[in-house]
PDB file of N, CA and C in Angstrom:
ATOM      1  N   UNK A   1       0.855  -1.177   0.000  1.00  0.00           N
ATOM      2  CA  UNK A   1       0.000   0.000   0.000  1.00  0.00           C
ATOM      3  C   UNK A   1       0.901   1.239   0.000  1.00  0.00           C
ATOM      4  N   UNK A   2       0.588   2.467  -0.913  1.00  0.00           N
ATOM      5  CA  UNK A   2       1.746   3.425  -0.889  1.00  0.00           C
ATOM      6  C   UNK A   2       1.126   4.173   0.329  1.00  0.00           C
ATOM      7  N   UNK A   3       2.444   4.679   0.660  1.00  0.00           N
ATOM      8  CA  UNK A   3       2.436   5.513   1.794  1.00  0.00           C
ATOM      9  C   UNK A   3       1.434   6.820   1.815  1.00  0.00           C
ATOM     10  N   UNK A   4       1.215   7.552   0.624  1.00  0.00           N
ATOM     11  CA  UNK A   4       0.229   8.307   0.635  1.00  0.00           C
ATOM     12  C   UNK A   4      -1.752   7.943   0.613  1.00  0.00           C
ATOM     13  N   UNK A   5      -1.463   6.787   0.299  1.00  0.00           N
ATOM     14  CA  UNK A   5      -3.118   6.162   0.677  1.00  0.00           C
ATOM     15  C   UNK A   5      -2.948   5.863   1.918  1.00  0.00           C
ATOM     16  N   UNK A   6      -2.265   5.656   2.954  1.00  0.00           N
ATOM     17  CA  UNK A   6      -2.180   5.101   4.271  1.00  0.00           C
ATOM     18  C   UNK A   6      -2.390   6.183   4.598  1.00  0.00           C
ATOM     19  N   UNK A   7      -1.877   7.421   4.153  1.00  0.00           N
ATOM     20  CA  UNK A   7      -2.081   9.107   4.916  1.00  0.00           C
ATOM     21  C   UNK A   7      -3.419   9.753   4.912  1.00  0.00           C
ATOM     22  N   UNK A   8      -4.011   9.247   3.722  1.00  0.00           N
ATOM     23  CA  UNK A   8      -4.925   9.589   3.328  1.00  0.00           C
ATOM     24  C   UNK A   8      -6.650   8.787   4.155  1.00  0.00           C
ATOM     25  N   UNK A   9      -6.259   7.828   4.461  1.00  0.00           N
ATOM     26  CA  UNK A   9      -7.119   6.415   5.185  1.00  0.00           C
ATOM     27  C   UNK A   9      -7.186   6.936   6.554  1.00  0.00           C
ATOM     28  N   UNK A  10      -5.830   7.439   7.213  1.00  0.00           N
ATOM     29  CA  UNK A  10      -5.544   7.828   8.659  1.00  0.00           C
ATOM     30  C   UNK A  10      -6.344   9.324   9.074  1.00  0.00           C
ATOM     31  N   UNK A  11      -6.148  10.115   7.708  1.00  0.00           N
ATOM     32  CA  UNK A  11      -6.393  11.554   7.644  1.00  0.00           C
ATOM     33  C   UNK A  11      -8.024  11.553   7.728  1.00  0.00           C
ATOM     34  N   UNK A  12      -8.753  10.673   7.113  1.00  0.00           N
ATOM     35  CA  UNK A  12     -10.366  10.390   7.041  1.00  0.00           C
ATOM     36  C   UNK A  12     -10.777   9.991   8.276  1.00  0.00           C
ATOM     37  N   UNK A  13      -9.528   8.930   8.947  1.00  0.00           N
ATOM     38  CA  UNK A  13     -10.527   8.307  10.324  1.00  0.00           C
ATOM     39  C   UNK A  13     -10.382   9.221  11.340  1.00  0.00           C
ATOM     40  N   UNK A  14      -9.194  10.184  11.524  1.00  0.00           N
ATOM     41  CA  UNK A  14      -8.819  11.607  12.017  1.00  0.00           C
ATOM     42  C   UNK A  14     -10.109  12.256  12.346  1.00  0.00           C
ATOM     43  N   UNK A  15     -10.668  12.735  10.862  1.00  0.00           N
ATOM     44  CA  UNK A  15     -11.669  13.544  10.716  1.00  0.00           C
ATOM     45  C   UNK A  15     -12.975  12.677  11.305  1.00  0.00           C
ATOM     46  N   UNK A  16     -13.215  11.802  11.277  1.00  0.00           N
ATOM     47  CA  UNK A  16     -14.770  10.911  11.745  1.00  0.00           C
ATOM     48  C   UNK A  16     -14.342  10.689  13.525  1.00  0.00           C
ATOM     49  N   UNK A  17     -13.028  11.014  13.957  1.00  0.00           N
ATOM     50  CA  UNK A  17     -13.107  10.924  15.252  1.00  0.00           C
ATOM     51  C   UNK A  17     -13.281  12.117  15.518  1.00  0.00           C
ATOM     52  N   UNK A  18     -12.856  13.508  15.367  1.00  0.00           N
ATOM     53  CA  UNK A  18     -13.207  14.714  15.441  1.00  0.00           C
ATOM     54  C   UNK A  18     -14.661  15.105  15.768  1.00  0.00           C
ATOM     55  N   UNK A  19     -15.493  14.610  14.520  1.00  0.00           N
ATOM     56  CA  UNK A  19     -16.510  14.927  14.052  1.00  0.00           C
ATOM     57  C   UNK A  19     -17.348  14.129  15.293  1.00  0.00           C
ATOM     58  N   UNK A  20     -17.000  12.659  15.915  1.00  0.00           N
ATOM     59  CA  UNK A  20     -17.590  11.765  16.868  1.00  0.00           C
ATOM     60  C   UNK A  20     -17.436  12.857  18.379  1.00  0.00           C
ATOM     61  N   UNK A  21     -16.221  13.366  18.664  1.00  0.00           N
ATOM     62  CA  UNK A  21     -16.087  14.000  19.413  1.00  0.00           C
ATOM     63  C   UNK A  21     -16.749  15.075  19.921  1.00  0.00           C
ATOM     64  N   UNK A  22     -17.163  15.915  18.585  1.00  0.00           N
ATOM     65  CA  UNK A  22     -17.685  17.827  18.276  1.00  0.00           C
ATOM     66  C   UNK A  22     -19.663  17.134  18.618  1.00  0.00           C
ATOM     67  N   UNK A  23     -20.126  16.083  18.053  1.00  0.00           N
ATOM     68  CA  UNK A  23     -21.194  15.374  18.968  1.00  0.00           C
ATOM     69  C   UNK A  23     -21.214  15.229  19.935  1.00  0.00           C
ATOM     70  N   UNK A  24     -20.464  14.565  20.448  1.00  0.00           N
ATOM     71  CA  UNK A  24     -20.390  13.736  21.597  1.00  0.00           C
ATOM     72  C   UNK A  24     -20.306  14.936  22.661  1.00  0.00           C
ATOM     73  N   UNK A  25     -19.835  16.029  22.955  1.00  0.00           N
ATOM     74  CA  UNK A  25     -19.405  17.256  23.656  1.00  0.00           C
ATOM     75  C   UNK A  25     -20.656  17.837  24.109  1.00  0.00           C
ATOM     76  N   UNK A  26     -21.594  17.913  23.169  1.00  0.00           N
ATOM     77  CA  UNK A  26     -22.794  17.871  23.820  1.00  0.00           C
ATOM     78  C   UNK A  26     -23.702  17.644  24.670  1.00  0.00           C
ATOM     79  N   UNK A  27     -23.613  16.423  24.567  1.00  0.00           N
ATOM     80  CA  UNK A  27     -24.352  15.460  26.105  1.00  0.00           C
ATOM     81  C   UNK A  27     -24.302  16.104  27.040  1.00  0.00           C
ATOM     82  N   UNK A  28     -22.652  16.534  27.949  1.00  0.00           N
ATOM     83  CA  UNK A  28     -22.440  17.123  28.991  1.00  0.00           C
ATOM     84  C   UNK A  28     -22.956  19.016  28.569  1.00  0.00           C
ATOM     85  N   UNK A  29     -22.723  19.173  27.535  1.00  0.00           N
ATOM     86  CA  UNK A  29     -23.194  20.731  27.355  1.00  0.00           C
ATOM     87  C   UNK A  29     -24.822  21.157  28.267  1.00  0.00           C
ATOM     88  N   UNK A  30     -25.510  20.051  27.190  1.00  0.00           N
ATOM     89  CA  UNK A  30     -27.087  20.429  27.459  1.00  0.00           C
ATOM     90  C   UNK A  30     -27.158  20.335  29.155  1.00  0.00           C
ATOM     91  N   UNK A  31     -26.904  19.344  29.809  1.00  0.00           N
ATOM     92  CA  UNK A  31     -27.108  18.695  31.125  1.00  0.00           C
ATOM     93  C   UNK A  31     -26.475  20.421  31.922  1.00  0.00           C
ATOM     94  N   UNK A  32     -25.545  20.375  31.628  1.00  0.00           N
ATOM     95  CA  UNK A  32     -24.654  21.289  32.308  1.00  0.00           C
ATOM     96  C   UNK A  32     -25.678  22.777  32.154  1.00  0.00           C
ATOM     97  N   UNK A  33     -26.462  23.215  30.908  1.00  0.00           N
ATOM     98  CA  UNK A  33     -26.946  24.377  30.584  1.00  0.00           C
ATOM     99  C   UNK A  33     -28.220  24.536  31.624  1.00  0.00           C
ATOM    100  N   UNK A  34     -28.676  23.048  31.659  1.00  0.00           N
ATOM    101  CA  UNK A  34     -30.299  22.879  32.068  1.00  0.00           C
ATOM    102  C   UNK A  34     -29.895  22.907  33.474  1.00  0.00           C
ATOM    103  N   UNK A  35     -28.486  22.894  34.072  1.00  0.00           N
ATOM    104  CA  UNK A  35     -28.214  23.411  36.120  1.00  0.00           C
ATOM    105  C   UNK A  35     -27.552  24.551  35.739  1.00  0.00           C
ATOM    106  N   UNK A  36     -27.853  25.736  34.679  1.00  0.00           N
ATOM    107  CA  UNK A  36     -27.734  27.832  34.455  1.00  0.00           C
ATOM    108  C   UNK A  36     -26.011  27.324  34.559  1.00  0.00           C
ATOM    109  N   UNK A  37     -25.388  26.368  34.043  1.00  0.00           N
ATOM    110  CA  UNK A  37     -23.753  26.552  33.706  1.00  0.00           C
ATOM    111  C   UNK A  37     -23.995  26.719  31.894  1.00  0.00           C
ATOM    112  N   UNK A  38     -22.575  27.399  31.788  1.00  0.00           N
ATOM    113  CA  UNK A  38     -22.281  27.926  30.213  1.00  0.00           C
ATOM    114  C   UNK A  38     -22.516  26.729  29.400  1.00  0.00           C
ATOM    115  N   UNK A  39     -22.996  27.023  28.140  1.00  0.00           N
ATOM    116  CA  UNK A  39     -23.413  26.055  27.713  1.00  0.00           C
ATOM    117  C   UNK A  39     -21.911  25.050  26.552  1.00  0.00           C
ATOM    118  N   UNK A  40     -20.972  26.444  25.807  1.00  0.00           N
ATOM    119  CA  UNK A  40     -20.137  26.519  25.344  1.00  0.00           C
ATOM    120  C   UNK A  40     -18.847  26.070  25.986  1.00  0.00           C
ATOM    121  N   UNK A  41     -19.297  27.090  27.279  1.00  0.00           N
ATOM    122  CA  UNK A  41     -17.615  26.203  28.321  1.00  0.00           C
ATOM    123  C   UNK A  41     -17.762  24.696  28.630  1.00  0.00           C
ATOM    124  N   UNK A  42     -18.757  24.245  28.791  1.00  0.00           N
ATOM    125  CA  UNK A  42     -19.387  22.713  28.876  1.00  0.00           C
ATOM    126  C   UNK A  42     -19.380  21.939  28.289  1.00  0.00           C
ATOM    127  N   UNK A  43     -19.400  22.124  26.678  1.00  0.00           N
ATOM    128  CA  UNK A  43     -19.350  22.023  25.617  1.00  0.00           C
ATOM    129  C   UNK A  43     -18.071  21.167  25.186  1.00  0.00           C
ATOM    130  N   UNK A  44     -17.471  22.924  25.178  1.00  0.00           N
ATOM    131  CA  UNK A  44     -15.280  22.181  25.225  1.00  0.00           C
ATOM    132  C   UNK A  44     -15.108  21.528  26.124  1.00  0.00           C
ATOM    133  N   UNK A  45     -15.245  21.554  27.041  1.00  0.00           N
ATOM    134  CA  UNK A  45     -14.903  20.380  28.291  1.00  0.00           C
ATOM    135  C   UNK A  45     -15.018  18.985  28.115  1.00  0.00           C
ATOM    136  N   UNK A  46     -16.942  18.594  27.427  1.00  0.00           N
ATOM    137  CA  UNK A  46     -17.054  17.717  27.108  1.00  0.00           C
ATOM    138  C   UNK A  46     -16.319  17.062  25.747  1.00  0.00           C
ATOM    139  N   UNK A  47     -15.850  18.096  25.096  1.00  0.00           N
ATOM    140  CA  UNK A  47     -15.476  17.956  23.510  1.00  0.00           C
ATOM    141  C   UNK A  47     -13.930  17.487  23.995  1.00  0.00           C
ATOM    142  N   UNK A  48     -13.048  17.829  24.858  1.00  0.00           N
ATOM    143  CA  UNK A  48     -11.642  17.281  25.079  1.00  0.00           C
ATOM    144  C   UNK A  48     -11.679  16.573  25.814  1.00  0.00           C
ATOM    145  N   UNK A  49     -12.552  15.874  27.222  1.00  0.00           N
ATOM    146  CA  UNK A  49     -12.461  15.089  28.015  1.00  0.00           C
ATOM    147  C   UNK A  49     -13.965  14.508  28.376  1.00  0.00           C
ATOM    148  N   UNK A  50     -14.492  14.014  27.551  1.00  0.00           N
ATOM    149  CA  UNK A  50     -15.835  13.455  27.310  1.00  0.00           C
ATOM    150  C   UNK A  50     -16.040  12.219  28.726  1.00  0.00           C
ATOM    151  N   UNK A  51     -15.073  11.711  29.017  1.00  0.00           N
ATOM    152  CA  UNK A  51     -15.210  10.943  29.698  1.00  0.00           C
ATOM    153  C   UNK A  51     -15.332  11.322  31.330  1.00  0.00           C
ATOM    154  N   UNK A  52     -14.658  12.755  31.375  1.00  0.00           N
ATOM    155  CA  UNK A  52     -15.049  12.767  32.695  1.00  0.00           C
ATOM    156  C   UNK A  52     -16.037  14.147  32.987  1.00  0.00           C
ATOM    157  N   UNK A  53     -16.142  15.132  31.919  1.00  0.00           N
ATOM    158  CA  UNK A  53     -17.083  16.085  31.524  1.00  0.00           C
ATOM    159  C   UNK A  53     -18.669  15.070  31.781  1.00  0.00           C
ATOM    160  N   UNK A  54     -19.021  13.944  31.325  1.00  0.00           N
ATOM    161  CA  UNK A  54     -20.117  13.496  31.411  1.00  0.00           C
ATOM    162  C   UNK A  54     -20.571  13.154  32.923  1.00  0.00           C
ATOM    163  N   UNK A  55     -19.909  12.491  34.050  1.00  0.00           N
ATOM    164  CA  UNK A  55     -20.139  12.255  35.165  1.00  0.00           C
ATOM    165  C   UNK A  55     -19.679  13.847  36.509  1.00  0.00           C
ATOM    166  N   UNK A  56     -19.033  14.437  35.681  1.00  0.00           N
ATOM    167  CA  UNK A  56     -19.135  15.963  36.132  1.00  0.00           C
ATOM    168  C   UNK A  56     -20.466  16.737  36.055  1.00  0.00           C
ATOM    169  N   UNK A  57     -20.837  16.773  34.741  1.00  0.00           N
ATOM    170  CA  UNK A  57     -22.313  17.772  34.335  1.00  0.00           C
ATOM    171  C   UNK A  57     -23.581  16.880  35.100  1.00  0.00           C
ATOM    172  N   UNK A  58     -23.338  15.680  35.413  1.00  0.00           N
ATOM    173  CA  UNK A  58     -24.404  15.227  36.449  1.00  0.00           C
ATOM    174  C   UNK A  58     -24.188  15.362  37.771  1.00  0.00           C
ATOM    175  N   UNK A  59     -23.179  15.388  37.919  1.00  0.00           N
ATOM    176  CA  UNK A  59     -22.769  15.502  39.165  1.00  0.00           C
ATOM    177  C   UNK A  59     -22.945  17.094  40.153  1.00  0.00           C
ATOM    178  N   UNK A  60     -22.901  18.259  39.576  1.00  0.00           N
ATOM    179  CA  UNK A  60     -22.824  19.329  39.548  1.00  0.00           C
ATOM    180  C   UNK A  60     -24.663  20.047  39.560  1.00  0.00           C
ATOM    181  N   UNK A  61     -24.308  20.848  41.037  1.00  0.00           N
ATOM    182  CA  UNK A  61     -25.764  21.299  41.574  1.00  0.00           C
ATOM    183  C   UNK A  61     -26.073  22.462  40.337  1.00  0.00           C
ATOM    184  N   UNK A  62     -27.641  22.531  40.598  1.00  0.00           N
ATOM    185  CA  UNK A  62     -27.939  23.792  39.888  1.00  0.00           C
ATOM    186  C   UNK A  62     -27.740  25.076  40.280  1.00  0.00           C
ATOM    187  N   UNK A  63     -27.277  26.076  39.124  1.00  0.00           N
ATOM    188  CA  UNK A  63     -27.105  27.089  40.031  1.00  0.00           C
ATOM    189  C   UNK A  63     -28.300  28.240  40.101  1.00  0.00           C
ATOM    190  N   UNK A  64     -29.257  28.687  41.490  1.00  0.00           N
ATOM    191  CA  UNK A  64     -30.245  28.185  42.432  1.00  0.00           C
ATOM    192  C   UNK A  64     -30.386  29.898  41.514  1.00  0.00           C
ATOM    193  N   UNK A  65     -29.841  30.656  41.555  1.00  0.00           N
ATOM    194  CA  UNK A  65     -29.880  32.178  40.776  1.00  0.00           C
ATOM    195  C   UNK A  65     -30.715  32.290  39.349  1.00  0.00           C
ATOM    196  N   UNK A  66     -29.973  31.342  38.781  1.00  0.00           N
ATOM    197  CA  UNK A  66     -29.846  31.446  36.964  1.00  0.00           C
ATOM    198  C   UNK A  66     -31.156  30.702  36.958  1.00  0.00           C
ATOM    199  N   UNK A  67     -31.372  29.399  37.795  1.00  0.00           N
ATOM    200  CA  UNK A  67     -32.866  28.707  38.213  1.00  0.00           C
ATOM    201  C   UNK A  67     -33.919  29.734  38.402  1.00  0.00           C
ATOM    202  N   UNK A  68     -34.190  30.670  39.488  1.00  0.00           N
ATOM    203  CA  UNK A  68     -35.014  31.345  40.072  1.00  0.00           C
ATOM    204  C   UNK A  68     -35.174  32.211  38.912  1.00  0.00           C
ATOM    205  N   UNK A  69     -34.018  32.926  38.401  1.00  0.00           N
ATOM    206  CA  UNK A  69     -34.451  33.986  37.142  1.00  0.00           C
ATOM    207  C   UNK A  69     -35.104  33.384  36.107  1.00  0.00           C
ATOM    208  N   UNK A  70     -34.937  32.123  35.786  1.00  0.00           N
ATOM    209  CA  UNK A  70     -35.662  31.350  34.950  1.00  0.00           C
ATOM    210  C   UNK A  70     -37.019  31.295  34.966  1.00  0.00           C
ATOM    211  N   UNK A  71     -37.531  31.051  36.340  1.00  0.00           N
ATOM    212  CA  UNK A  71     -38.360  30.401  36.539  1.00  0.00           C
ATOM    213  C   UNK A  71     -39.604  31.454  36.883  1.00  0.00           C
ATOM    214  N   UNK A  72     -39.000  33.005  37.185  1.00  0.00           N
ATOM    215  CA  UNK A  72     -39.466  34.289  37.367  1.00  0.00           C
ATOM    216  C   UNK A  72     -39.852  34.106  35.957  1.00  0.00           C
ATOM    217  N   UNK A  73     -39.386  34.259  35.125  1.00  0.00           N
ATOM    218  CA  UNK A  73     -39.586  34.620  33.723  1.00  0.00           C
ATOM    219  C   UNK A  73     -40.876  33.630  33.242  1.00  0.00           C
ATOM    220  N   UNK A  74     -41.043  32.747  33.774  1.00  0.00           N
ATOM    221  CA  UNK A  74     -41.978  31.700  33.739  1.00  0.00           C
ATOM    222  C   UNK A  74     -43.532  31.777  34.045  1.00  0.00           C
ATOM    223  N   UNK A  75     -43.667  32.693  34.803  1.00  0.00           N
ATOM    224  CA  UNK A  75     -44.601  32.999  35.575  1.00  0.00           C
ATOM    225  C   UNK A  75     -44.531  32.882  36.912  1.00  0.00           C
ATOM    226  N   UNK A  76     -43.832  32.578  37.449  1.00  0.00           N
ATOM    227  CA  UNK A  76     -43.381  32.340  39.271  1.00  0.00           C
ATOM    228  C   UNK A  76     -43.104  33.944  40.058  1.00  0.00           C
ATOM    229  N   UNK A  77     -43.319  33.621  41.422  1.00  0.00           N
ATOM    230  CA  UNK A  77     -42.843  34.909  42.242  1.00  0.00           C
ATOM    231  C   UNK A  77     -42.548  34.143  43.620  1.00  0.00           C
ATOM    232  N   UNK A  78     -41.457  34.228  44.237  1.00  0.00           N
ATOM    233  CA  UNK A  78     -41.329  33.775  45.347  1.00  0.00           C
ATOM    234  C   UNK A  78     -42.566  34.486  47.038  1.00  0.00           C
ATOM    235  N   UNK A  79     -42.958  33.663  47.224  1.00  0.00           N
ATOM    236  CA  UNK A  79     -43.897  34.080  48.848  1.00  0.00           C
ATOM    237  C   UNK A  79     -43.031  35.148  49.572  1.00  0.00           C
ATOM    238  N   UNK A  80     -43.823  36.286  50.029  1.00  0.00           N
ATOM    239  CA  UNK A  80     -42.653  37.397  51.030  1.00  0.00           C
ATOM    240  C   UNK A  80     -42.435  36.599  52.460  1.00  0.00           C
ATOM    241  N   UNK A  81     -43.198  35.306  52.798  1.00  0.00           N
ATOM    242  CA  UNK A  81     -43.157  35.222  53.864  1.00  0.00           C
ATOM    243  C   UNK A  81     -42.704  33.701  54.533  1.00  0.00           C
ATOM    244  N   UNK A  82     -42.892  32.793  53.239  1.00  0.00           N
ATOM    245  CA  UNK A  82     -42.170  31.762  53.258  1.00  0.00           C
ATOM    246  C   UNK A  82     -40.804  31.256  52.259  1.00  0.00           C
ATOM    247  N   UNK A  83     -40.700  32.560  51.393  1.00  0.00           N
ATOM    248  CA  UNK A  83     -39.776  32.130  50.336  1.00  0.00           C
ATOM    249  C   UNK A  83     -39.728  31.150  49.059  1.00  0.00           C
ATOM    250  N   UNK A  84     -41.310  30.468  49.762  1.00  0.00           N
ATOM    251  CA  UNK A  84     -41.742  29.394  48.301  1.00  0.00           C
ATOM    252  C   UNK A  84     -41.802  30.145  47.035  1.00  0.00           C
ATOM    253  N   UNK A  85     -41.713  29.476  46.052  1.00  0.00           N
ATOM    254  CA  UNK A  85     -41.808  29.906  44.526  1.00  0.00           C
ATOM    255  C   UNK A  85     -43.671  29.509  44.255  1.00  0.00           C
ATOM    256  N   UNK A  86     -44.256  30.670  43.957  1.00  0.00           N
ATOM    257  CA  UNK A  86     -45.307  30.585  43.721  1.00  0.00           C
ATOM    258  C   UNK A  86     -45.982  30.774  42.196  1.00  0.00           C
ATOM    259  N   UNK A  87     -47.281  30.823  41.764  1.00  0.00           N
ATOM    260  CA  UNK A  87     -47.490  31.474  40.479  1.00  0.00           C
ATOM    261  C   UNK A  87     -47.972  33.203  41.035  1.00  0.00           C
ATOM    262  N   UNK A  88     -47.218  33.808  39.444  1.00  0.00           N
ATOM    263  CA  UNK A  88     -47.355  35.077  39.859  1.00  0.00           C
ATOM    264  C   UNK A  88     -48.882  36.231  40.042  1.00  0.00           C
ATOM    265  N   UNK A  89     -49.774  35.236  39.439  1.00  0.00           N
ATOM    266  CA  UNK A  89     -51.013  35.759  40.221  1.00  0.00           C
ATOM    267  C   UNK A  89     -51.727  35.412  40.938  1.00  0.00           C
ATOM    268  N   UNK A  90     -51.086  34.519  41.994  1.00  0.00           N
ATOM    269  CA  UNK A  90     -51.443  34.253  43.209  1.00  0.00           C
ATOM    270  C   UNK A  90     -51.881  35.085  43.932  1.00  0.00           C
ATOM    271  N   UNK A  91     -53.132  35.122  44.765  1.00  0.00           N
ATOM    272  CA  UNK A  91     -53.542  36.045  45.871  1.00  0.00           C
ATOM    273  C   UNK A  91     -53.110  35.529  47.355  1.00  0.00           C
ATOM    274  N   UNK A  92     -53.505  34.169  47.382  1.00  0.00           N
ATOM    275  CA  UNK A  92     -52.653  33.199  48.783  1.00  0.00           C
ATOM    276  C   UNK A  92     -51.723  31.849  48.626  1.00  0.00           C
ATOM    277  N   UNK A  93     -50.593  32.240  49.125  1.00  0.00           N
ATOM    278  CA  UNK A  93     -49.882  31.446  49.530  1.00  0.00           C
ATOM    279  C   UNK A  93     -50.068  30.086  49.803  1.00  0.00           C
ATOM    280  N   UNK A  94     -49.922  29.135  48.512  1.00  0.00           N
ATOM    281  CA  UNK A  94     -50.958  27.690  48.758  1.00  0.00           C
ATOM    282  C   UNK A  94     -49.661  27.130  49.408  1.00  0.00           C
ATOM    283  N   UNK A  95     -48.476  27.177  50.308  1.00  0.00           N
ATOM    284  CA  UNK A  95     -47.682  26.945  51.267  1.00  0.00           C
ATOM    285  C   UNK A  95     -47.870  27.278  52.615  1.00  0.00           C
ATOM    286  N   UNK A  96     -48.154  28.569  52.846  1.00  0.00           N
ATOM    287  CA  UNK A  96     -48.319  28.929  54.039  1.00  0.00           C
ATOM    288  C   UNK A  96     -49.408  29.701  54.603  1.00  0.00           C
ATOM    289  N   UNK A  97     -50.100  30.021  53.071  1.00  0.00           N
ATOM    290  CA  UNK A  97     -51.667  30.177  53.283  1.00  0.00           C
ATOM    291  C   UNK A  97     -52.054  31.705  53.893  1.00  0.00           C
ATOM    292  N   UNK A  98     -50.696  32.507  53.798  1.00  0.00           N
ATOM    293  CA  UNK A  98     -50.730  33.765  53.974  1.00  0.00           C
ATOM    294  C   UNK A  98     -51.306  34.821  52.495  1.00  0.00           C
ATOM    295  N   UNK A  99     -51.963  35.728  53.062  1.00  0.00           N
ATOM    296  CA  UNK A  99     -52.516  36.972  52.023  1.00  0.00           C
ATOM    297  C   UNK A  99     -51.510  37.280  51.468  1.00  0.00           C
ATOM    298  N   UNK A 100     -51.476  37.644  50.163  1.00  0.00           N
ATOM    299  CA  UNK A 100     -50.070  38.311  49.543  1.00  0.00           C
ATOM    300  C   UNK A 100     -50.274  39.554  49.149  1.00  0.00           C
ATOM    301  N   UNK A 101     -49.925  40.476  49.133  1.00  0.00           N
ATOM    302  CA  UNK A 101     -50.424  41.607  48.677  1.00  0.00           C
ATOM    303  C   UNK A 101     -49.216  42.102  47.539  1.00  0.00           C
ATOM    304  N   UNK A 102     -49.822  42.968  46.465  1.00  0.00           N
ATOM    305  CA  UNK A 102     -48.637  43.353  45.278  1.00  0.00           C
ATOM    306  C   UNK A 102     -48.125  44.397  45.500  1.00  0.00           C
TER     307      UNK A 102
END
């Protein structure tokens, strides 16, 4: 076999591991986005070290901020008096059953 078809054979399976990789980087991306971490920095992480990026992005709490702003945006408002996450046209507190006033 000449040496330039061997380069050429190596250079293709190169590219289909790349390409397996630039997929694969994902998995941990999404997981990681859906607990308010970067979705891109998660991304590369998973894209160079897939193997331990995946039991990391599960492993890893949500962050409770990027959650709440989310979830504001959603229709939610946290209770003034118990801190529960409520719907935002709530009149009482189906937690603590207190009046809410706006």
């Amino acid at each position: 076999m000449p040496f330039g078809l061997l380069l050429i054979m190596v250079e293709a399976e190169l590219i289909q591991v790349l390409q397996l990789a630039v997929i694969i980087g994902i998995i941990p991306a999404f997981i990681a986005r859906n607990k308010g971490k970067s979705f891109f920095l998660w991304w590369f992480y998973g894209f160079m070290i897939f193997i331990v990026a995946l039991p990391h992005s599960l492993w890893i709490k949500p962050a409770h901020q990027k959650v709440e702003q989310e979830q504001n945006s959603e229709g939610t408002k946290k209770c003034f008096y118990c801190t529960e996450l409520i719907k935002q046209e709530a009149k009482v507190c189906q937690y603590c059953g207190k009046l809410l006033h706006d």
